[in-house]
Protein backbone atom coordinates (compact mmCIF):
# COMPACT_ATOMS: atom_id res chain seq x y z
CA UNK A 1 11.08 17.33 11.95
CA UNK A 2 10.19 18.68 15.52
CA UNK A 3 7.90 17.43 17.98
CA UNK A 4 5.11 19.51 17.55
CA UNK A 5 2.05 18.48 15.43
CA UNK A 6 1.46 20.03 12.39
CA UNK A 7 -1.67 22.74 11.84
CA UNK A 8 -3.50 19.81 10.08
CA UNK A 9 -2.98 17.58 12.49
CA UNK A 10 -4.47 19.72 15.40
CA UNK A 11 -7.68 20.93 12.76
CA UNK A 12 -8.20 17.06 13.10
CA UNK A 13 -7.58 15.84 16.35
CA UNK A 14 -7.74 19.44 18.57
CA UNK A 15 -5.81 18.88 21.69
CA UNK A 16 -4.75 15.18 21.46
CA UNK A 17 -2.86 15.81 18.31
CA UNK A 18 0.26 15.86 19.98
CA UNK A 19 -0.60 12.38 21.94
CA UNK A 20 -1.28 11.10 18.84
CA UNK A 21 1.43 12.26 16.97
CA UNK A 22 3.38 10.41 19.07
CA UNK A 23 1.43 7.20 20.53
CA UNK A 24 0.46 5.73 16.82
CA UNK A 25 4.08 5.40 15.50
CA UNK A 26 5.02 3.59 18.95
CA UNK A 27 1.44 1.70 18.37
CA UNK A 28 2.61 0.50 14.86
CA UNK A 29 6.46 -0.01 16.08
CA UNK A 30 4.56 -2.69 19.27
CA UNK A 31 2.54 -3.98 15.83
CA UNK A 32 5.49 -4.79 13.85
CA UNK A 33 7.72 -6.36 16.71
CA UNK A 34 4.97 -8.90 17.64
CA UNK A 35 4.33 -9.65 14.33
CA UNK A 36 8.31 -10.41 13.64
CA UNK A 37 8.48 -12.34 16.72
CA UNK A 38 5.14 -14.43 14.84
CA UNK A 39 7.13 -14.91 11.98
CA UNK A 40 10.51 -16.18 13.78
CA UNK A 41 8.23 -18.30 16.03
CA UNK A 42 6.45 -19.73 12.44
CA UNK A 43 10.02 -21.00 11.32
CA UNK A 44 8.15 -20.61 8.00
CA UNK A 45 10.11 -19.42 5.47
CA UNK A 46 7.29 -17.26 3.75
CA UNK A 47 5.66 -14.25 5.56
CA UNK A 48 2.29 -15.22 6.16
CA UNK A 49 2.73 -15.58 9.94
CA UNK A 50 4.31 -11.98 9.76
CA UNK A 51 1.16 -10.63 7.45
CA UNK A 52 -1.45 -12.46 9.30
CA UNK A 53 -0.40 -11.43 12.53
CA UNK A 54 1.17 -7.94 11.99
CA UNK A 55 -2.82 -7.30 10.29
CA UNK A 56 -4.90 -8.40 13.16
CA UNK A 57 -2.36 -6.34 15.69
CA UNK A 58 -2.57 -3.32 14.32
CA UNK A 59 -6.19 -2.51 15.34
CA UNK A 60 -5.22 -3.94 18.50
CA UNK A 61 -1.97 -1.95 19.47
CA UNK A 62 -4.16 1.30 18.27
CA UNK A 63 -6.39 0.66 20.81
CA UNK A 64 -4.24 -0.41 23.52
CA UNK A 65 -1.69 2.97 22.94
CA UNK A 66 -4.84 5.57 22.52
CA UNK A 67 -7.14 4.43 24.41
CA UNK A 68 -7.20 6.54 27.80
CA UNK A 69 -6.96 10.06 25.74
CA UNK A 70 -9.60 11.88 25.44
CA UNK A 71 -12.09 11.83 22.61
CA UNK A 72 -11.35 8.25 22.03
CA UNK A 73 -13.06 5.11 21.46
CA UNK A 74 -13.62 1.37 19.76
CA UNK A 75 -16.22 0.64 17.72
CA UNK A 76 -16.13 -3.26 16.82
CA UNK A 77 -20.20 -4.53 15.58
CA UNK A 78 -20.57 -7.99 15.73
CA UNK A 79 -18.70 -11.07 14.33
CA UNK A 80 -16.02 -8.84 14.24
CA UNK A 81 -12.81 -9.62 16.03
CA UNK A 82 -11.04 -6.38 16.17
CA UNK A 83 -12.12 -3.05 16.67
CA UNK A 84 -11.93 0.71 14.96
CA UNK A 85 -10.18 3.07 16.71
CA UNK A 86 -12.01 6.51 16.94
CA UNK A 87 -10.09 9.80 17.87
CA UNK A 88 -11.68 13.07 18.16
CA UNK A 89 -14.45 11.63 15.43
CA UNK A 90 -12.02 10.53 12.62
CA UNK A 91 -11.76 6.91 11.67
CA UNK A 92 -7.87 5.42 12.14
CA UNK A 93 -7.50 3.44 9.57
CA UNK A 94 -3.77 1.58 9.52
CA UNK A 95 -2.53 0.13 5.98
CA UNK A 96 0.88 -1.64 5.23
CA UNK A 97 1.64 -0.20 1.77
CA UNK A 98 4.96 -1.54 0.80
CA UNK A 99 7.80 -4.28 2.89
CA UNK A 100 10.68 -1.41 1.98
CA UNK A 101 11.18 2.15 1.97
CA UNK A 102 12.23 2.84 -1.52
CA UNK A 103 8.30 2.08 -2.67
CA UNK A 104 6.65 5.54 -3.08
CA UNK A 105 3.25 6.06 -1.57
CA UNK A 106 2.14 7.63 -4.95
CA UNK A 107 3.03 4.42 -6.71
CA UNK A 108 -0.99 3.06 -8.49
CA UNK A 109 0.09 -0.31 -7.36
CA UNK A 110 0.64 0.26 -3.53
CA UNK A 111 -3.40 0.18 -3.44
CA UNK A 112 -3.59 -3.38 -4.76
CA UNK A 113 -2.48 -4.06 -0.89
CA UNK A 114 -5.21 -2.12 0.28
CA UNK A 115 -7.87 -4.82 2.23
CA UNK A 116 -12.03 -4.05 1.73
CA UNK A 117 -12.52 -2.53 5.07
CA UNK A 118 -10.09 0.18 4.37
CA UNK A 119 -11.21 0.75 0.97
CA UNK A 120 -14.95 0.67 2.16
CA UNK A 121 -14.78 3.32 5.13
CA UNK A 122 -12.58 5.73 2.87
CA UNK A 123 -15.24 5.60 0.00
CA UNK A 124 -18.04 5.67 2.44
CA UNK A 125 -16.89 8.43 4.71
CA UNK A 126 -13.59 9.92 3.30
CA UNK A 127 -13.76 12.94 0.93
CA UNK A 128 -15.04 13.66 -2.41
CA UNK A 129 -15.78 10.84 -4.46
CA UNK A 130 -18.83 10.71 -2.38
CA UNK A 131 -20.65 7.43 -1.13
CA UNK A 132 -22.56 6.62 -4.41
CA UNK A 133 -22.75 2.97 -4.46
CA UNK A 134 -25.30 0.75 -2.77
CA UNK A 135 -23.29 -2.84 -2.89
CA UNK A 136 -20.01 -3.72 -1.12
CA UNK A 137 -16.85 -4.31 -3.08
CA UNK A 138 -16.76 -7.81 -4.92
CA UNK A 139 -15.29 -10.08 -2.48
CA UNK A 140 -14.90 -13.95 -2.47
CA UNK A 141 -15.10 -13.98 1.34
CA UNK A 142 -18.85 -13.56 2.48
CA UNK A 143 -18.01 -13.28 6.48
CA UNK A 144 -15.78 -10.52 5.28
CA UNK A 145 -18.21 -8.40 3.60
CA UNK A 146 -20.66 -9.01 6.58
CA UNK A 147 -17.91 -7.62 9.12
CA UNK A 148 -17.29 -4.53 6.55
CA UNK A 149 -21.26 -4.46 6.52
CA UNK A 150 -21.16 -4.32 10.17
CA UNK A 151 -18.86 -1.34 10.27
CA UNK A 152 -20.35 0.79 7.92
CA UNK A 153 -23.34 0.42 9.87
CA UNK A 154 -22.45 1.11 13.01
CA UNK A 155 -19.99 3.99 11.77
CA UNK A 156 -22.87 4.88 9.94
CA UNK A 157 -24.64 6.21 13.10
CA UNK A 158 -22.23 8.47 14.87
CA UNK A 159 -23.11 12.33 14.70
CA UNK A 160 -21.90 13.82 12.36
CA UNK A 161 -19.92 11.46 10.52
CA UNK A 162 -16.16 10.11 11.46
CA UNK A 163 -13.69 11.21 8.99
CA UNK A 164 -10.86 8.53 7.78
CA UNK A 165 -7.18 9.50 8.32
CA UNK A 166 -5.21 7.22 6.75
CA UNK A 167 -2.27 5.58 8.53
CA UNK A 168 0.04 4.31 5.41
CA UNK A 169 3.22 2.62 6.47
CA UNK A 170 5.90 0.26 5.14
CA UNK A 171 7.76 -2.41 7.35
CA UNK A 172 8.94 -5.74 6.84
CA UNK A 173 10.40 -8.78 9.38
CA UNK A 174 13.76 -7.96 8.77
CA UNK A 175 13.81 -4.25 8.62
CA UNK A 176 10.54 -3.44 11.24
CA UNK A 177 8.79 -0.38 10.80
CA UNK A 178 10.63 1.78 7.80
CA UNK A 179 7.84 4.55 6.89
CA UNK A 180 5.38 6.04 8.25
CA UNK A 181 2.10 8.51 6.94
CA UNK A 182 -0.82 10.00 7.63
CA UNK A 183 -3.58 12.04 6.16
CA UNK A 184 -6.70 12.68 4.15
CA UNK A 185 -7.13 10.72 0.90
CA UNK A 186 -10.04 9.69 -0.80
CA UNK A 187 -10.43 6.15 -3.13
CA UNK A 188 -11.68 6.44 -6.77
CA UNK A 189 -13.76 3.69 -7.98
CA UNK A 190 -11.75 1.52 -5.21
CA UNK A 191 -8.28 1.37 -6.99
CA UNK A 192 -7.12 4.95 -7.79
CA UNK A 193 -5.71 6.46 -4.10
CA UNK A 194 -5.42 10.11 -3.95
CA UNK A 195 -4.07 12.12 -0.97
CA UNK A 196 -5.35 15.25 -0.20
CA UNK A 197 -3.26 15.98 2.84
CA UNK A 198 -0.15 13.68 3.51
CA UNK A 199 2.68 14.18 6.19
CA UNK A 200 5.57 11.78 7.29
CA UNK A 201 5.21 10.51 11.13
CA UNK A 202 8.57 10.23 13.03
CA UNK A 203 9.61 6.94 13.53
CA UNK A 204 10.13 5.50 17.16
CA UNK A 205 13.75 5.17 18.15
């Protein structure tokens, strides 16, 4: 794969495609490595200090690694603790799909990792399905909705609406960041992922 960003990619993101091409696998590389050092740190034998953590950073590390471009912002409404990264109006939206590499992105069960923010914002502003229903997602967690609430809302007012590119990517503790994706998809019903566009990111060395 060379360096240069594919004719997707610069339809999307015009002149920072090539920034961004290569800042968000070095943003998801800083995401991973923190989150590893969490989990050592833990001395827990599960992962949740690696999940927890490596969750949370990701919005961060997006921010921190795009920031200063051009065409780029936060949005974070409030009670939220984190923060949407904006580039060139299209919604980055990281999600951890599998802890190895030999998982396949088209695998039906890779979306049962997929958390209600992410599943919200593609339904609500990714492509066909369109934005048909008028509740949120069943969830247990009440502050959660409110925060996906939140974003919708304030997402809700940009002109003309953000587009979603997905950020899809496998790592795991031992093995740090092992895949990497990004594209257009759109969410059936909230459980059925398809990709309209899809392209492998190369990996930091």
């Amino acid at each position: 794969m060379n360096g240069e960003p594919s004719a997707w990619a610069v339809e999307r993101f015009g002149p920072i495609a090539a920034e961004l091409r290569a800042r968000v696998p070095r943003a998801l590389a800083a995401t991973v490595a923190h989150a590893t050092d969490a989990h050592h740190a833990s001395t827990l034998k599960t992962k949740h200090a690696f999940g927890s953590t490596r969750w949370a950073l990701q919005y961060d590390e997006l921010g921190k690694h795009l920031r200063d471009l051009d065409g780029v912002f936060e949005v974070r409404p409030p009670r939220a603790f984190y923060r949407i990264v904006v580039a060139s109006n299209n919604l980055l939206l990281p999600w951890r799909y599998a802890e190895d590499a030999a998982t396949s992105l088209d695998d039906p069960r890779t979306v049962r990792s997929m958390r209600l923010l992410t599943r919200e914002l593609l339904t609500r502003f990714g492509p066909a399905p369109h934005w048909q229903q008028e509740t949120l997602f069943d969830v247990d967690d009440d502050d959660e909705a409110q925060d996906v609430a939140g974003f919708g809302d304030a997402l809700g007012g940009l002109e003309p609406p953000p587009r979603p590119v997905l950020i899809a990517y496998a790592c795991n503790p031992t093995d740090g960041l092992l895949e990497l994706h990004w594209g257009e998809a759109s969410l059936n019903d909230g459980s059925v992922l398809r990709w309209d566009y899809r392209e492998r990111l190369p990996l930091p060395t």
